[in-house]
Protein backbone atom coordinates (compact mmCIF):
# COMPACT_ATOMS: atom_id res chain seq x y z
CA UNK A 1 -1.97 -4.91 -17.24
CA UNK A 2 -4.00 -7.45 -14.74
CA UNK A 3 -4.27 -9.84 -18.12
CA UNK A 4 -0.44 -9.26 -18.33
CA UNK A 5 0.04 -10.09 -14.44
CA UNK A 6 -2.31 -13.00 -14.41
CA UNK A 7 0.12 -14.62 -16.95
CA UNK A 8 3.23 -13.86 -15.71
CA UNK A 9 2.22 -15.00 -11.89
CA UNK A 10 0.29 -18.22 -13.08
CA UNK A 11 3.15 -20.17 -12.13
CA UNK A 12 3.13 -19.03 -8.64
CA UNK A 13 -0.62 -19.94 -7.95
CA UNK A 14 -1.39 -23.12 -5.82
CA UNK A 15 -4.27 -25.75 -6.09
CA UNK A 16 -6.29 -26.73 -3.69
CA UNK A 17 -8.72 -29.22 -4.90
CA UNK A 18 -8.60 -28.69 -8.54
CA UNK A 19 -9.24 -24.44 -7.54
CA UNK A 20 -5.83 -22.05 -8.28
CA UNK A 21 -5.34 -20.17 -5.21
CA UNK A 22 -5.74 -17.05 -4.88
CA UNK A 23 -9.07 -17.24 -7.27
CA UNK A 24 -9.30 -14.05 -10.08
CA UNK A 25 -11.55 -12.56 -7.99
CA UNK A 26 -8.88 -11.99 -4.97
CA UNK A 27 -5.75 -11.72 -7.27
CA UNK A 28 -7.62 -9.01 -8.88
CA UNK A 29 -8.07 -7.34 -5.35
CA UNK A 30 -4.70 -8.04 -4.60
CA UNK A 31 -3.35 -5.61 -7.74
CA UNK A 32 -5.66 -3.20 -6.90
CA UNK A 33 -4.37 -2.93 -3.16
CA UNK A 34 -0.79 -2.79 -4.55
CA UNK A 35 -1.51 -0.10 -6.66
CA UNK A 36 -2.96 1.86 -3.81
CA UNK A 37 -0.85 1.29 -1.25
CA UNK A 38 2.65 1.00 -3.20
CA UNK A 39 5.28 3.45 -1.19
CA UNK A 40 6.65 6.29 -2.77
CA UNK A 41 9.86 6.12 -1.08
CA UNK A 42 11.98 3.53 -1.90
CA UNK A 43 11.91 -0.08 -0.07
CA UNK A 44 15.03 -1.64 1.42
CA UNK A 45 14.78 -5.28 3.14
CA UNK A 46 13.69 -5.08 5.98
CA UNK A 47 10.77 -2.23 5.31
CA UNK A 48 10.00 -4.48 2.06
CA UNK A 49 9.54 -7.62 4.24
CA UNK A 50 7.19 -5.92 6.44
CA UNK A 51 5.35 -4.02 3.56
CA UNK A 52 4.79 -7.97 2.08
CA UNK A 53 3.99 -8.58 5.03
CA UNK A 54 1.20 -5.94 5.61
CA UNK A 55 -0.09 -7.23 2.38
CA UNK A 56 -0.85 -10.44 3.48
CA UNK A 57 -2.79 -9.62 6.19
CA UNK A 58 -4.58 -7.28 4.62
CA UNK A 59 -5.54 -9.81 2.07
CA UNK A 60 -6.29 -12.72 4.40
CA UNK A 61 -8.83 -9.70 5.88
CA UNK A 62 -10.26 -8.95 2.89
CA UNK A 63 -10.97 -12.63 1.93
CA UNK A 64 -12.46 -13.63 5.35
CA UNK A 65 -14.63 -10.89 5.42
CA UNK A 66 -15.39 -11.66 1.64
CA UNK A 67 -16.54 -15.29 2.85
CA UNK A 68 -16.04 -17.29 -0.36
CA UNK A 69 -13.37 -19.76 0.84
CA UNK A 70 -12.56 -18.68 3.68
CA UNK A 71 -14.34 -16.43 7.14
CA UNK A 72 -13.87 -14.95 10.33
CA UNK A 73 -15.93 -17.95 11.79
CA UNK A 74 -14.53 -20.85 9.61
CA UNK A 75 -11.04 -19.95 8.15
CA UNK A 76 -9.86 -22.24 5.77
CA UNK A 77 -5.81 -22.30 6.51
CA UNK A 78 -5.32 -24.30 3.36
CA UNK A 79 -6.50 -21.29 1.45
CA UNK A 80 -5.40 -18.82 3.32
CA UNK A 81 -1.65 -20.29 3.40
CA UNK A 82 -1.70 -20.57 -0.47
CA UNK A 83 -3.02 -16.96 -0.70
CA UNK A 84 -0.18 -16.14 1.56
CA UNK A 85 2.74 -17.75 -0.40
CA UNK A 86 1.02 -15.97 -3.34
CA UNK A 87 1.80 -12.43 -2.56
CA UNK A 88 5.18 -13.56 -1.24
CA UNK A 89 6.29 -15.11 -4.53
CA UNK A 90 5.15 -12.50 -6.92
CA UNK A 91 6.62 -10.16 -4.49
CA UNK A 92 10.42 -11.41 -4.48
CA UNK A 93 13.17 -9.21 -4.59
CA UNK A 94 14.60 -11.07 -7.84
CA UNK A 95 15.79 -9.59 -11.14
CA UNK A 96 14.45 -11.87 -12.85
CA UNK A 97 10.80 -10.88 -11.72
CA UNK A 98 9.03 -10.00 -14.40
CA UNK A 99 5.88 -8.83 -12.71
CA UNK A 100 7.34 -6.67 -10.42
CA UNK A 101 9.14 -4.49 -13.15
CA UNK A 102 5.63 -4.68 -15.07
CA UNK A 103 3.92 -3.31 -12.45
CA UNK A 104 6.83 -0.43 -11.73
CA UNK A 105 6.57 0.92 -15.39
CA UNK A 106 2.23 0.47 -14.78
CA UNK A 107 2.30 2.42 -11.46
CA UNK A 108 4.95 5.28 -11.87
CA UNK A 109 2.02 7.21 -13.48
CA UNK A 110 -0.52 6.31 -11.78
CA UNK A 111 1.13 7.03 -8.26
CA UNK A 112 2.12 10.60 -9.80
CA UNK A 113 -1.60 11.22 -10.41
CA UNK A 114 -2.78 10.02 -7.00
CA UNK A 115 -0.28 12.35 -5.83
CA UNK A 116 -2.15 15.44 -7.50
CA UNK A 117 -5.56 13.99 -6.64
CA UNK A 118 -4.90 13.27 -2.83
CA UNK A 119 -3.49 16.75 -2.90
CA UNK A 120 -6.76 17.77 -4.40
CA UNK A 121 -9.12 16.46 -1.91
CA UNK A 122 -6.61 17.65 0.83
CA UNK A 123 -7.49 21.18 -0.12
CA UNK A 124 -10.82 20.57 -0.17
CA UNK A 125 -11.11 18.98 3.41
CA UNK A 126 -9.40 21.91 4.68
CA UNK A 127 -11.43 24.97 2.67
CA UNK A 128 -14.74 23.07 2.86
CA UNK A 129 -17.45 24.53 5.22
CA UNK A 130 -17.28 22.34 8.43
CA UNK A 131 -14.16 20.33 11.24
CA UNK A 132 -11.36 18.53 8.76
CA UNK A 133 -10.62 15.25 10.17
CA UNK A 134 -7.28 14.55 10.67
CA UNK A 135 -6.10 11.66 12.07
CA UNK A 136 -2.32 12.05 14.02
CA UNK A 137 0.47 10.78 12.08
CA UNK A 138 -1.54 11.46 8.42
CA UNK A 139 0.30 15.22 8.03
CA UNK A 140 2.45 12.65 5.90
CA UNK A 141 1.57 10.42 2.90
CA UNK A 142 -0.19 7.62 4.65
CA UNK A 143 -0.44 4.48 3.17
CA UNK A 144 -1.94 2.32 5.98
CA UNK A 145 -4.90 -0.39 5.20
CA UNK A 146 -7.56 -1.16 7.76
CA UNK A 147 -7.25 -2.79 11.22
CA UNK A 148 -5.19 -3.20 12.51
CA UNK A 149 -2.60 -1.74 9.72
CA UNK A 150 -4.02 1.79 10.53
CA UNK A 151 -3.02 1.30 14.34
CA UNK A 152 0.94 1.10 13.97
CA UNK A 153 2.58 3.96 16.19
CA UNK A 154 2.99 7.40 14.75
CA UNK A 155 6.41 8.49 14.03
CA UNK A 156 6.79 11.85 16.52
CA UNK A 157 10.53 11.78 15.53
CA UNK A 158 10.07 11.91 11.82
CA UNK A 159 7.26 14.56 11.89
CA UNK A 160 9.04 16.93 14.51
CA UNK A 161 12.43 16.72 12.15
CA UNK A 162 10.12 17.66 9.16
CA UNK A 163 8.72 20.52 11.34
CA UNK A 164 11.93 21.76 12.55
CA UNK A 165 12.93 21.95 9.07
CA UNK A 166 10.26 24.26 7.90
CA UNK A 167 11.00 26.67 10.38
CA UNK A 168 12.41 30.21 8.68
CA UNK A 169 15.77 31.12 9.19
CA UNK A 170 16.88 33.55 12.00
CA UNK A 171 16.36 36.75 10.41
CA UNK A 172 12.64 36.40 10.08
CA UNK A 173 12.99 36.24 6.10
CA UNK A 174 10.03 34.09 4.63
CA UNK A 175 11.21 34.27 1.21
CA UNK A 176 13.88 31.17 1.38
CA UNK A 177 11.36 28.80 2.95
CA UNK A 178 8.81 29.72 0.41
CA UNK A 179 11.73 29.28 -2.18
CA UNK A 180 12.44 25.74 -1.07
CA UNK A 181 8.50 24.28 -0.50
């Protein structure tokens, strides 16, 4: 699939000084963080623009603290900037992009096993001798990269409507709820 991806998205590489932009090491980092941190609810504009959005920085992150062309302490703009319009043009909302309905078909079964495996290791941080750590706002899916990605505000709404509707109906009966989780 990345040999696939690498072809289709060639086009949409820059140059800097005879070097495509982002270089197979980073593009190769960039499918992998797509893969991982794809939603599994849908995306509508404005959540999609900030999801690409979220990807970029995380990227720009990743490279800097990589330190092959660019850092923390000398950031090359030029790369970065290239990098940036990168994700943004293999990301376009466009029928006619190829890459992102190759990488649908590639990750509908891989998300559906993450699913089972984060499960998985769910039950086993909660059984397992020893204090789970749970961070607030993770009761849900969470899909959030590192700093400062990690640090966007918690969604009390959303959670207390997901708790209200787990509670049993009036007469005490357990059975329905079980019936619908």
């Amino acid at each position: 699939a990345v040999c696939r991806w690498k072809e289709i998205n060639r086009d949409k590489k820059n140059r800097i000084e005879e070097e495509e932009v982002p270089d197979a090491n980073d593009e190769y980092l960039l499918y992998q963080t797509l893969i991982g941190a794809w939603p599994l609810e849908p995306m509508y504009s404005e959540n999609y623009a900030e999801f690409v959005r979220r990807i970029q920085e995380y990227m720009i992150k990743a490279m800097r603290e990589a330190k092959v062309h660019t850092s923390w302490i000398s950031p090359n703009e030029d790369y970065e900037r290239a990098a940036r319009k990168f994700i943004e043009a293999i990301l376009k909302l466009e029928k006619s992009n190829s890459f992102l309905r190759s990488f649908a078909e590639f990750h509908a079964p891989i998300a559906r096993a993450g699913i089972y495996n984060a499960l998985a290791q769910t039950l086993l941080k909660i059984t397992a001798p020893g204090a789970p750590d749970f961070y607030q706002g993770t009761e849900l899916w969470d899909f959030n990269l590192v700093d400062p990605d990690n640090r966007r505000p918690v969604d009390f709404t959303k959670l207390r409507e997901l708790l209200t509707s787990l509670a049993p109906k009036d007469d005490g009966d357990l059975t329905e709820l079980v019936s619908r989780l």
